[in-house]
PDB file of N, CA and C in Angstrom:
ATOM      1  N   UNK A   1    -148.461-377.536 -78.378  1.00  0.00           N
ATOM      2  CA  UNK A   1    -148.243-377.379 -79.786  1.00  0.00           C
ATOM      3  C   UNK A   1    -148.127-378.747 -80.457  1.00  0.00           C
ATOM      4  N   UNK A   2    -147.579-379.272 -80.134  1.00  0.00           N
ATOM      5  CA  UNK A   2    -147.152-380.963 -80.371  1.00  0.00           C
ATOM      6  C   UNK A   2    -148.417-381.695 -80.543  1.00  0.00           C
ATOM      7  N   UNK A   3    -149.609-381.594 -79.709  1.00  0.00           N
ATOM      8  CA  UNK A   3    -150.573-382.080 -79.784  1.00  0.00           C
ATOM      9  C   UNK A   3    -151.799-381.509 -81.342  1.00  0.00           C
ATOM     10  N   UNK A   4    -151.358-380.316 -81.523  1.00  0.00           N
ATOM     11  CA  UNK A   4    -152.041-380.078 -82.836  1.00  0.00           C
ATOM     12  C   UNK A   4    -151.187-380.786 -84.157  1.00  0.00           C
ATOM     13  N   UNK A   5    -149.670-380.230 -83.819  1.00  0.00           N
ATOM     14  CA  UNK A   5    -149.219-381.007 -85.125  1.00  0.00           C
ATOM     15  C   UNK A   5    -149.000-382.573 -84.913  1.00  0.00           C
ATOM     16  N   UNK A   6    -149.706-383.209 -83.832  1.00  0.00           N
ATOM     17  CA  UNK A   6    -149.996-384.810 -84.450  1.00  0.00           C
ATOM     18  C   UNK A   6    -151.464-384.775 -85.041  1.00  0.00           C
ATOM     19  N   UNK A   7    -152.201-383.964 -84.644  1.00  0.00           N
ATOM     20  CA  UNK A   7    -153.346-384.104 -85.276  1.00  0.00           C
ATOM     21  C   UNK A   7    -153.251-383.680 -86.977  1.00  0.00           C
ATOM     22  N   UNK A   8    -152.349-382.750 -87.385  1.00  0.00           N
ATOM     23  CA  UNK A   8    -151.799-382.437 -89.010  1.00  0.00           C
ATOM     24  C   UNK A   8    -151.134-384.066 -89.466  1.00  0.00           C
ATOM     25  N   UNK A   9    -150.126-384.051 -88.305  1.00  0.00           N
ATOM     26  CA  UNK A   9    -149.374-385.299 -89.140  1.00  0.00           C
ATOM     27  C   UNK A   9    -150.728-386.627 -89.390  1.00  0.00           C
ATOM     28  N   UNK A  10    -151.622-386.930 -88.544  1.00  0.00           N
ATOM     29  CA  UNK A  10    -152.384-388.483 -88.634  1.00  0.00           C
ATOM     30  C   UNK A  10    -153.217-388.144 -89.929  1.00  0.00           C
ATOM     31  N   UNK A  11    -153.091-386.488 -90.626  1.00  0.00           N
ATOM     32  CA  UNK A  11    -154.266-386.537 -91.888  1.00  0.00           C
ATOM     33  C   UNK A  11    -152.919-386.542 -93.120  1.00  0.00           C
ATOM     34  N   UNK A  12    -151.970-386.825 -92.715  1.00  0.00           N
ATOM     35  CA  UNK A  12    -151.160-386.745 -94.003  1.00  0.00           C
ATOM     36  C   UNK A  12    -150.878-388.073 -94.933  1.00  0.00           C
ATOM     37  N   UNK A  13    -150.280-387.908 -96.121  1.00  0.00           N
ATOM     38  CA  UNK A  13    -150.527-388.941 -96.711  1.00  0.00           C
ATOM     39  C   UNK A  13    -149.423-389.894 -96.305  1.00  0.00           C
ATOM     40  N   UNK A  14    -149.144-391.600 -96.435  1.00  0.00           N
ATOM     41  CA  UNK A  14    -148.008-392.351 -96.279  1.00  0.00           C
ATOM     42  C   UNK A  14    -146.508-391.902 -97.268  1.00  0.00           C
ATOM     43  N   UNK A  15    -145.741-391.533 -96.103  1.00  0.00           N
ATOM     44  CA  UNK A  15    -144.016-390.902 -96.862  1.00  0.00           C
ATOM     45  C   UNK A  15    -144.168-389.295 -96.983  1.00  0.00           C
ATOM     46  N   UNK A  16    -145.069-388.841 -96.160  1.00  0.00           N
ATOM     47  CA  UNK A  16    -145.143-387.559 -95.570  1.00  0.00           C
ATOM     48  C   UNK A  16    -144.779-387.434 -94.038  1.00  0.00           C
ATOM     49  N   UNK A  17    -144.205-386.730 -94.028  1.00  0.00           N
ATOM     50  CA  UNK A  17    -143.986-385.899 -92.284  1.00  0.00           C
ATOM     51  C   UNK A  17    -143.481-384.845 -92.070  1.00  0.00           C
ATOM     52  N   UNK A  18    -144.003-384.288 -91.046  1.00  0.00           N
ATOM     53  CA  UNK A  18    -143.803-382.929 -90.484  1.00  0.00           C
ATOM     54  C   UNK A  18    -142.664-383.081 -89.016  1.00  0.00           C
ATOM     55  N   UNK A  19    -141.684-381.979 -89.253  1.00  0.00           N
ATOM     56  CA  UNK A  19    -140.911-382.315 -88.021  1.00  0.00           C
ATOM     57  C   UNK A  19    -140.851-380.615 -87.733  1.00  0.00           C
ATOM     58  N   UNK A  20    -140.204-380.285 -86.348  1.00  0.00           N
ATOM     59  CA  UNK A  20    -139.894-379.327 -86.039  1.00  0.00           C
ATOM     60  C   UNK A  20    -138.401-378.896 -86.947  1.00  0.00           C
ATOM     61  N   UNK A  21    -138.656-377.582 -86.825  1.00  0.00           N
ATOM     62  CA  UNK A  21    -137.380-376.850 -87.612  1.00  0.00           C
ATOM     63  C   UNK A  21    -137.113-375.139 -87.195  1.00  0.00           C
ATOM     64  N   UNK A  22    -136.411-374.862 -87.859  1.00  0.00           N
ATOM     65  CA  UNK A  22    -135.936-373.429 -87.683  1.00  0.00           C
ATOM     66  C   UNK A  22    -135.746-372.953 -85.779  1.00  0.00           C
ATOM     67  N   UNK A  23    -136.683-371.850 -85.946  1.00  0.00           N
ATOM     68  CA  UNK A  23    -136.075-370.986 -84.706  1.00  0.00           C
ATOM     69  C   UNK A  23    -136.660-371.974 -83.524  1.00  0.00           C
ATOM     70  N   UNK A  24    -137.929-372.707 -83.735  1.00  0.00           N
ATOM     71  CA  UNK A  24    -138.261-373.180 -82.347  1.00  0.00           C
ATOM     72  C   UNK A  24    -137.080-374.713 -82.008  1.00  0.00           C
ATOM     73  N   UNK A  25    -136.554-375.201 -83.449  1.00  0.00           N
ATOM     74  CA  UNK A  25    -135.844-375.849 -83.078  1.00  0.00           C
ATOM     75  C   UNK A  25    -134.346-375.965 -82.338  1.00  0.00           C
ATOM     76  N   UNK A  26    -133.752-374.523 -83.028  1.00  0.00           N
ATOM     77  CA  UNK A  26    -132.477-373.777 -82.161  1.00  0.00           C
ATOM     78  C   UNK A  26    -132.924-373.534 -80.650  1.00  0.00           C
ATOM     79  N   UNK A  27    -134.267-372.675 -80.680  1.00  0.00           N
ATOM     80  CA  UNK A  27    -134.548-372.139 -79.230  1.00  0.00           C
ATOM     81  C   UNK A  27    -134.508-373.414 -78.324  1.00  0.00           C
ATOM     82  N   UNK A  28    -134.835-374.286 -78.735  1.00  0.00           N
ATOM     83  CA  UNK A  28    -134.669-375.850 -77.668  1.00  0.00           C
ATOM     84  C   UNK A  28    -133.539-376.382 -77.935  1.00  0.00           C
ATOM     85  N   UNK A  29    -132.776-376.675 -78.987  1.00  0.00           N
ATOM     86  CA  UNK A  29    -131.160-376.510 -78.246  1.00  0.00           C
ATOM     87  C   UNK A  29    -130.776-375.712 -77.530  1.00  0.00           C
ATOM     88  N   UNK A  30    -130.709-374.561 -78.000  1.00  0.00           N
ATOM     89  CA  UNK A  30    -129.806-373.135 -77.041  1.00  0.00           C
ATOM     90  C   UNK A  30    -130.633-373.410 -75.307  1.00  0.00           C
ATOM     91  N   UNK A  31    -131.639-373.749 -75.307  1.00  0.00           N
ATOM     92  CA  UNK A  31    -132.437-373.871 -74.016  1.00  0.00           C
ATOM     93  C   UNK A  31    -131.978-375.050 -73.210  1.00  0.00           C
ATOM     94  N   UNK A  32    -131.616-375.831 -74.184  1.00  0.00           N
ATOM     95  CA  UNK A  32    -131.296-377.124 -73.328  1.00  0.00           C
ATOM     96  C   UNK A  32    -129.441-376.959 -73.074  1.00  0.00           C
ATOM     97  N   UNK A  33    -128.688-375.936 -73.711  1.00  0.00           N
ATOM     98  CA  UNK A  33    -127.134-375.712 -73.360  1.00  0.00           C
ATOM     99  C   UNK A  33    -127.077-374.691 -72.419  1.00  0.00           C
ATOM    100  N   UNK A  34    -128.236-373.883 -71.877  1.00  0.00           N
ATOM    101  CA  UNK A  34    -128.515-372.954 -70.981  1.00  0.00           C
ATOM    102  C   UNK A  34    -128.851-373.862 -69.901  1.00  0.00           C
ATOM    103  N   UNK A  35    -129.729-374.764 -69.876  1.00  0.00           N
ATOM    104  CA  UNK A  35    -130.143-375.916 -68.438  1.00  0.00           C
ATOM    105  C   UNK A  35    -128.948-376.587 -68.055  1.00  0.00           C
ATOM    106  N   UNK A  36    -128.168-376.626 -69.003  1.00  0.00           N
ATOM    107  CA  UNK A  36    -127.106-377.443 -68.359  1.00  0.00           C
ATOM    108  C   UNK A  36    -126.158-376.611 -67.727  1.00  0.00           C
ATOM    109  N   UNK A  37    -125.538-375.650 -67.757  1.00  0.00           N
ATOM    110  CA  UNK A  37    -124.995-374.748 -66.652  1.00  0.00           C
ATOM    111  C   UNK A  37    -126.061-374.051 -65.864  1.00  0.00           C
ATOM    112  N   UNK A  38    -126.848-374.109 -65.837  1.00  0.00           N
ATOM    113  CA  UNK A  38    -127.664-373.311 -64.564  1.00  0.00           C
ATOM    114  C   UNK A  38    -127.279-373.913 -63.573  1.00  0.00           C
ATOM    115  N   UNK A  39    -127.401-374.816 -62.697  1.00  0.00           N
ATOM    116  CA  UNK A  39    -127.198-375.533 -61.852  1.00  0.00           C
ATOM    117  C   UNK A  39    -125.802-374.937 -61.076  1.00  0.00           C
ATOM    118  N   UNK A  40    -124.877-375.161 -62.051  1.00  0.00           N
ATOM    119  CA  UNK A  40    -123.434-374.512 -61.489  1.00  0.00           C
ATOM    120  C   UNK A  40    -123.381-373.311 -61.271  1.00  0.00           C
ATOM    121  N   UNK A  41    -124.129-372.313 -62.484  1.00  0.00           N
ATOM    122  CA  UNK A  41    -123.962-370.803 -62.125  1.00  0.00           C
ATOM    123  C   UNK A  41    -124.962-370.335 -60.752  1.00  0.00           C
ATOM    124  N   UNK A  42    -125.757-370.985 -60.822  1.00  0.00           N
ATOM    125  CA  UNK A  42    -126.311-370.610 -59.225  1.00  0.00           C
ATOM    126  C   UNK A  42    -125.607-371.081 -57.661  1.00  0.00           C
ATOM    127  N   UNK A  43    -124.610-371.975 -57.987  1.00  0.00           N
ATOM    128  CA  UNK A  43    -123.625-372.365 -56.785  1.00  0.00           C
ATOM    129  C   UNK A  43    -122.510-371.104 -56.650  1.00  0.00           C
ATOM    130  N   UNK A  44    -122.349-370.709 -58.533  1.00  0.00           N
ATOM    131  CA  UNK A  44    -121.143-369.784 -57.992  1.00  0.00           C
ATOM    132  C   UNK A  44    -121.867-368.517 -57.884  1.00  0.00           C
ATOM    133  N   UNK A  45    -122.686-368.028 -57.932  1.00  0.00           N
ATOM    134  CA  UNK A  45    -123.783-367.042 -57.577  1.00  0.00           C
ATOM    135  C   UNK A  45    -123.824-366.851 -56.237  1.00  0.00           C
ATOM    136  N   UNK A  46    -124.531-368.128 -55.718  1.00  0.00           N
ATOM    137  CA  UNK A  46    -124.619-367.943 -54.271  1.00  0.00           C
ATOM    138  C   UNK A  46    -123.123-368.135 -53.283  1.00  0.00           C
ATOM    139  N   UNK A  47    -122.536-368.960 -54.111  1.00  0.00           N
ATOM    140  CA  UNK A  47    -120.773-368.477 -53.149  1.00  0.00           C
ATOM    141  C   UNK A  47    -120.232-367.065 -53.084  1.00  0.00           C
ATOM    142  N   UNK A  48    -120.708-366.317 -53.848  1.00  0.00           N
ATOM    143  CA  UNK A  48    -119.755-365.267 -54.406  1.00  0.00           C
ATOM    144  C   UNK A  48    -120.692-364.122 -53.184  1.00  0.00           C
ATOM    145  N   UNK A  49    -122.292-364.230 -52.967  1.00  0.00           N
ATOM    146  CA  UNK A  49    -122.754-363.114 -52.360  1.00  0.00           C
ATOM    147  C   UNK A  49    -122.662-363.483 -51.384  1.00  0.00           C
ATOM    148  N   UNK A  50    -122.325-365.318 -50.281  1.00  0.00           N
ATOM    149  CA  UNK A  50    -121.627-365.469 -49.052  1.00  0.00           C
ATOM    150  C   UNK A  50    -120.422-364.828 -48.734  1.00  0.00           C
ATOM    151  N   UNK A  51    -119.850-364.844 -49.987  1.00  0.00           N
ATOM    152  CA  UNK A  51    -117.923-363.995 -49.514  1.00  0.00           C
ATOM    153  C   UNK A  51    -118.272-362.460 -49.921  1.00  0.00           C
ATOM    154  N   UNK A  52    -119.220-361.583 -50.334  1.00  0.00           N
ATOM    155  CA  UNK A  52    -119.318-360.634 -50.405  1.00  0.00           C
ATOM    156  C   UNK A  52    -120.148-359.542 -48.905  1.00  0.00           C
ATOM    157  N   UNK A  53    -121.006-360.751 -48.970  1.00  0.00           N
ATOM    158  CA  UNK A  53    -121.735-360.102 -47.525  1.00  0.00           C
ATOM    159  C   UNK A  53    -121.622-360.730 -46.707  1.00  0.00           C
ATOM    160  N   UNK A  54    -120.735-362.028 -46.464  1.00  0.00           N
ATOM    161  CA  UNK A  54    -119.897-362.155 -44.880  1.00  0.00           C
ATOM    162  C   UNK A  54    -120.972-362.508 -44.240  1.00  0.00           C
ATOM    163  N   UNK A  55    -122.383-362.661 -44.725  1.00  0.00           N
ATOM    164  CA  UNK A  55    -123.211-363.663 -43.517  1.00  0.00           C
ATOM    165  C   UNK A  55    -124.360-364.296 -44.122  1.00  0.00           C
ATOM    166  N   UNK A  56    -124.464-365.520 -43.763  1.00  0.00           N
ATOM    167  CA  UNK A  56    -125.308-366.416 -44.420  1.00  0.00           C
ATOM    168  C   UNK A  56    -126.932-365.818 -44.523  1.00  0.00           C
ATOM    169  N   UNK A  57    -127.563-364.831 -43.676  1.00  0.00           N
ATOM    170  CA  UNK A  57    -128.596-364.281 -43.476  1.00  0.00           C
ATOM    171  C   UNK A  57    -128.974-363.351 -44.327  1.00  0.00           C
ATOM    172  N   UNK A  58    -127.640-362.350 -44.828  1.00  0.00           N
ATOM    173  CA  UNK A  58    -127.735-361.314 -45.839  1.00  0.00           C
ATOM    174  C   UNK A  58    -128.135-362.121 -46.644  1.00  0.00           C
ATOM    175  N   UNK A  59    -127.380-363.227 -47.373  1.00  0.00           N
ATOM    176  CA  UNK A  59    -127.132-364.076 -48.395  1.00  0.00           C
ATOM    177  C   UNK A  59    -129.046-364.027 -48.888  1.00  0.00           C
ATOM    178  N   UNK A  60    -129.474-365.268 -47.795  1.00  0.00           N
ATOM    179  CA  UNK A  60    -130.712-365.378 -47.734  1.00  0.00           C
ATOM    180  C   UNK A  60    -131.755-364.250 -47.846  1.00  0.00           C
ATOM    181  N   UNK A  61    -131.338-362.911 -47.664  1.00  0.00           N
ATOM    182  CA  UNK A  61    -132.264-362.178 -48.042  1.00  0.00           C
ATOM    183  C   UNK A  61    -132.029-361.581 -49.593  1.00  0.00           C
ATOM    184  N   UNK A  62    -131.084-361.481 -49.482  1.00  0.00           N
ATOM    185  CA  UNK A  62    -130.854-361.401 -51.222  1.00  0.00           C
ATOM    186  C   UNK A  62    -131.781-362.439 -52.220  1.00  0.00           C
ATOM    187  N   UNK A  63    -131.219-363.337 -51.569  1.00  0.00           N
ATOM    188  CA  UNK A  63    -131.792-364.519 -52.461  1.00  0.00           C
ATOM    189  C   UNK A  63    -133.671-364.830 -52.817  1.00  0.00           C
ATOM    190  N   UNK A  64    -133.810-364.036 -51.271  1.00  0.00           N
ATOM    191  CA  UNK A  64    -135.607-364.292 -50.707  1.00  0.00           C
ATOM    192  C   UNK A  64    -136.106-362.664 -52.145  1.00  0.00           C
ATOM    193  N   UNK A  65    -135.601-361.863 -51.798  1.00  0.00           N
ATOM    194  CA  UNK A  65    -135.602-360.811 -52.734  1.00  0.00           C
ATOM    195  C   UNK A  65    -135.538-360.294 -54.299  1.00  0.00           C
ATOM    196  N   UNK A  66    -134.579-361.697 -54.972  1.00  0.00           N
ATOM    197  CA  UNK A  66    -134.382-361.414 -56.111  1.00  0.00           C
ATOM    198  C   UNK A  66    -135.480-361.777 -57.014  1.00  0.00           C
ATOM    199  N   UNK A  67    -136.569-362.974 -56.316  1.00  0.00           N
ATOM    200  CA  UNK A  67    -137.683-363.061 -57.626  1.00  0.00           C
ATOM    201  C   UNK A  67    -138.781-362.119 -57.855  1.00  0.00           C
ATOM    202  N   UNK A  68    -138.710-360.681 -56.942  1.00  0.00           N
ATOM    203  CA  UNK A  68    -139.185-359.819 -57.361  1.00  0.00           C
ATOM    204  C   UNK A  68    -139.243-359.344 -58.856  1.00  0.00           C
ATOM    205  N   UNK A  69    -137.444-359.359 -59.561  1.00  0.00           N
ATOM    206  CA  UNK A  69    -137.131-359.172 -60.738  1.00  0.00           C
ATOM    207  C   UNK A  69    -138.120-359.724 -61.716  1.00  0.00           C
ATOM    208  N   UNK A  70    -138.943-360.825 -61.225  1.00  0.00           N
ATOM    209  CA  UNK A  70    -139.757-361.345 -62.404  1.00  0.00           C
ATOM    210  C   UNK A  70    -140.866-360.324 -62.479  1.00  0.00           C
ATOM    211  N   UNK A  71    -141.061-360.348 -61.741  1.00  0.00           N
ATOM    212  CA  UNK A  71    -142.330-359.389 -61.525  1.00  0.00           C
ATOM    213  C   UNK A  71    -142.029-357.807 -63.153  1.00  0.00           C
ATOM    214  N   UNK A  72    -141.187-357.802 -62.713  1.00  0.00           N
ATOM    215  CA  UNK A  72    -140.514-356.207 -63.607  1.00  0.00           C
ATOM    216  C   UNK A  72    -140.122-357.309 -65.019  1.00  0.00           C
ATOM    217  N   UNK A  73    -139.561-358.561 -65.139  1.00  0.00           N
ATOM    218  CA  UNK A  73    -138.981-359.122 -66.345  1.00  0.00           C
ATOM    219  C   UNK A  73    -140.861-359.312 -67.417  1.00  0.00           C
ATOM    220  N   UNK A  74    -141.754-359.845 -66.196  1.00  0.00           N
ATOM    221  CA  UNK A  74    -143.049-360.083 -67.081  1.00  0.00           C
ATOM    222  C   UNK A  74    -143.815-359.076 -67.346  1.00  0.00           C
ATOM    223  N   UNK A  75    -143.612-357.575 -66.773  1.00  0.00           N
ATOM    224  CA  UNK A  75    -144.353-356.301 -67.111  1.00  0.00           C
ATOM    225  C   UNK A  75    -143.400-356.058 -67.857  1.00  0.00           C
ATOM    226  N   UNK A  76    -142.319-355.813 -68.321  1.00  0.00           N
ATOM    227  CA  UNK A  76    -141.578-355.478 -69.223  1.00  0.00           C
ATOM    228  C   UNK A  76    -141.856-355.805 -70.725  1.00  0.00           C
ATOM    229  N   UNK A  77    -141.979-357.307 -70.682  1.00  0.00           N
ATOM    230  CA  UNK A  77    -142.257-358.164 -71.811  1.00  0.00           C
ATOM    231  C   UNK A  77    -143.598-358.139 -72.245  1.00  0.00           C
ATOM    232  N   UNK A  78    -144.869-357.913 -71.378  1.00  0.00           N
ATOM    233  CA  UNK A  78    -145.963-357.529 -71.434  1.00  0.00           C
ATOM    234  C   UNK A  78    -146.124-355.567 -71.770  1.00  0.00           C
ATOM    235  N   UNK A  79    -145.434-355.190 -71.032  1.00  0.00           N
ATOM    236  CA  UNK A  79    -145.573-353.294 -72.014  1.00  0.00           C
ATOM    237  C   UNK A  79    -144.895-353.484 -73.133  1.00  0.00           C
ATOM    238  N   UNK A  80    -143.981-354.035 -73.744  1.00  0.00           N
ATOM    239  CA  UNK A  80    -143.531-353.835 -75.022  1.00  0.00           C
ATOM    240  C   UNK A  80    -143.798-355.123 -76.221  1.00  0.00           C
ATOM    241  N   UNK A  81    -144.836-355.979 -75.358  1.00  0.00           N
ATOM    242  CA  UNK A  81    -145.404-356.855 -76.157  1.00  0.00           C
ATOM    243  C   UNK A  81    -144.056-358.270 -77.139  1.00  0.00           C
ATOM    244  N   UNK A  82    -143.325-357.924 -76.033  1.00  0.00           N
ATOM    245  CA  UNK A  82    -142.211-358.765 -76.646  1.00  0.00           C
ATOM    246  C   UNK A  82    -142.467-360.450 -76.010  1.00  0.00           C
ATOM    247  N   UNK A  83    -142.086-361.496 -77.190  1.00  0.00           N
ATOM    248  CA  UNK A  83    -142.386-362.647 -76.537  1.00  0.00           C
ATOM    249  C   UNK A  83    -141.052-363.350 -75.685  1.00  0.00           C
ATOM    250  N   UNK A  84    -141.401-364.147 -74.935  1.00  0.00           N
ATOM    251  CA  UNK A  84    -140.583-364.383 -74.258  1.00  0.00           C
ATOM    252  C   UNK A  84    -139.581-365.851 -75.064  1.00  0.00           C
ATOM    253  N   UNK A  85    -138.596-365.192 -76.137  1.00  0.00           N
ATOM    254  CA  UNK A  85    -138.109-365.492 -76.764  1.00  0.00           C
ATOM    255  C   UNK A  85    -136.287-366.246 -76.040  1.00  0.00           C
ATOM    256  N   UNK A  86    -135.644-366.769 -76.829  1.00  0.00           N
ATOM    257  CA  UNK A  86    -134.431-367.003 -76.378  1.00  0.00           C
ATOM    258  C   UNK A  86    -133.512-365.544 -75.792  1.00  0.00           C
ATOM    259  N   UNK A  87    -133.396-364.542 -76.346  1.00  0.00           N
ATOM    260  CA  UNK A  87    -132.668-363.257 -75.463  1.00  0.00           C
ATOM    261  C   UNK A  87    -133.512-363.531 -74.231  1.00  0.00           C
ATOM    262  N   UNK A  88    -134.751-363.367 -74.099  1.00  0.00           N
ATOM    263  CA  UNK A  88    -135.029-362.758 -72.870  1.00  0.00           C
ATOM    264  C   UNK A  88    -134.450-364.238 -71.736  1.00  0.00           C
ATOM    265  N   UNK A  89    -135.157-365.592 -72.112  1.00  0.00           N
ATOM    266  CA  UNK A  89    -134.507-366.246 -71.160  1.00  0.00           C
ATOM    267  C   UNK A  89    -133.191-366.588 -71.229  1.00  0.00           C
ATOM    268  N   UNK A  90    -132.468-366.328 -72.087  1.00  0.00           N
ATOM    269  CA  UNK A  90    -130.604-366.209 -71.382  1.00  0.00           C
ATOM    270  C   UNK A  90    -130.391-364.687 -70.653  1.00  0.00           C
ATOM    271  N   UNK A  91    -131.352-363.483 -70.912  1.00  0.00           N
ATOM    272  CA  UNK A  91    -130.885-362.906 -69.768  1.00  0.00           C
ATOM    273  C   UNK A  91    -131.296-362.918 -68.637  1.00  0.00           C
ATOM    274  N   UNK A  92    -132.316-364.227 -68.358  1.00  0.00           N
ATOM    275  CA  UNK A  92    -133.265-364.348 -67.091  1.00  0.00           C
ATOM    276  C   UNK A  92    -132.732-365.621 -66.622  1.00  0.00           C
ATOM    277  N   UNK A  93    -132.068-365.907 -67.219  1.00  0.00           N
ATOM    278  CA  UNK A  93    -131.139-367.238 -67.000  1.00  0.00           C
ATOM    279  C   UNK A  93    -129.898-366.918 -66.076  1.00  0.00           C
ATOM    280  N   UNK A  94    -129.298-366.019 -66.663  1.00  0.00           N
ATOM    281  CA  UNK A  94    -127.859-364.897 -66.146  1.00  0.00           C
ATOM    282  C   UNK A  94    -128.436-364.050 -65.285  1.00  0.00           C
ATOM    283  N   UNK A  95    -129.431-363.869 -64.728  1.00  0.00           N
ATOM    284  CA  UNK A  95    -130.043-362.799 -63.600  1.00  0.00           C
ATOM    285  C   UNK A  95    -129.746-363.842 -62.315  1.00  0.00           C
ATOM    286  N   UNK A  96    -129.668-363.313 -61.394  1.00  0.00           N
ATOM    287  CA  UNK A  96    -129.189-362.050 -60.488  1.00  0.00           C
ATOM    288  C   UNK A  96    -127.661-361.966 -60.581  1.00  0.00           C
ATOM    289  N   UNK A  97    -126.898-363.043 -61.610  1.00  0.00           N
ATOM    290  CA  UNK A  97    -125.404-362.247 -61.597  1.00  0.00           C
ATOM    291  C   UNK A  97    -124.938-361.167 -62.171  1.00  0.00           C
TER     292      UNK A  97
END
């Protein structure tokens, strides 16, 4: 996208500019305050299904198992033609807890 609107901005006149705004500009904050706890919520994710299923192997199959969910998150978003907007990745963000 960036690459078309430099091609808008190089035909504009001098003491003109175009910047990002509104929703795509929130969606990349809110995206970038979501990257910064991921990291941690997947430590306490994966601690929590070691002390739940008591063996590092279950753990691992859980874990080998859960990116199936995409599979169902991108037919989902594809049958109802929804874009893959800020809801969907904070709840794909918060998946598998």
């Amino acid at each position: 996208m960036n690459v078309q609107l430099d091609a808008v901005r190089a035909k504009l006149p001098p003491g003109f500019r175009i910047e990002m705004g509104g929703s795509i500009e929130e969606s990349a904050k809110n995206g970038k305050a979501i990257g910064a706890v991921v990291p941690l919520m997947l430590v306490g994710v994966i601690t929590l299904l070691m002390i739940q299923l008591q063996s590092i192997s279950r753990t691992v199959i859980v874990l080998l198992t859960a990116p199936l969910g995409l599979i169902g998150v991108a037919l989902a978003l594809l049958v109802f033609q929804v874009p893959f907007g800020f809801v969907a990745n904070l709840a794909l963000s918060r998946w598998p807890a």
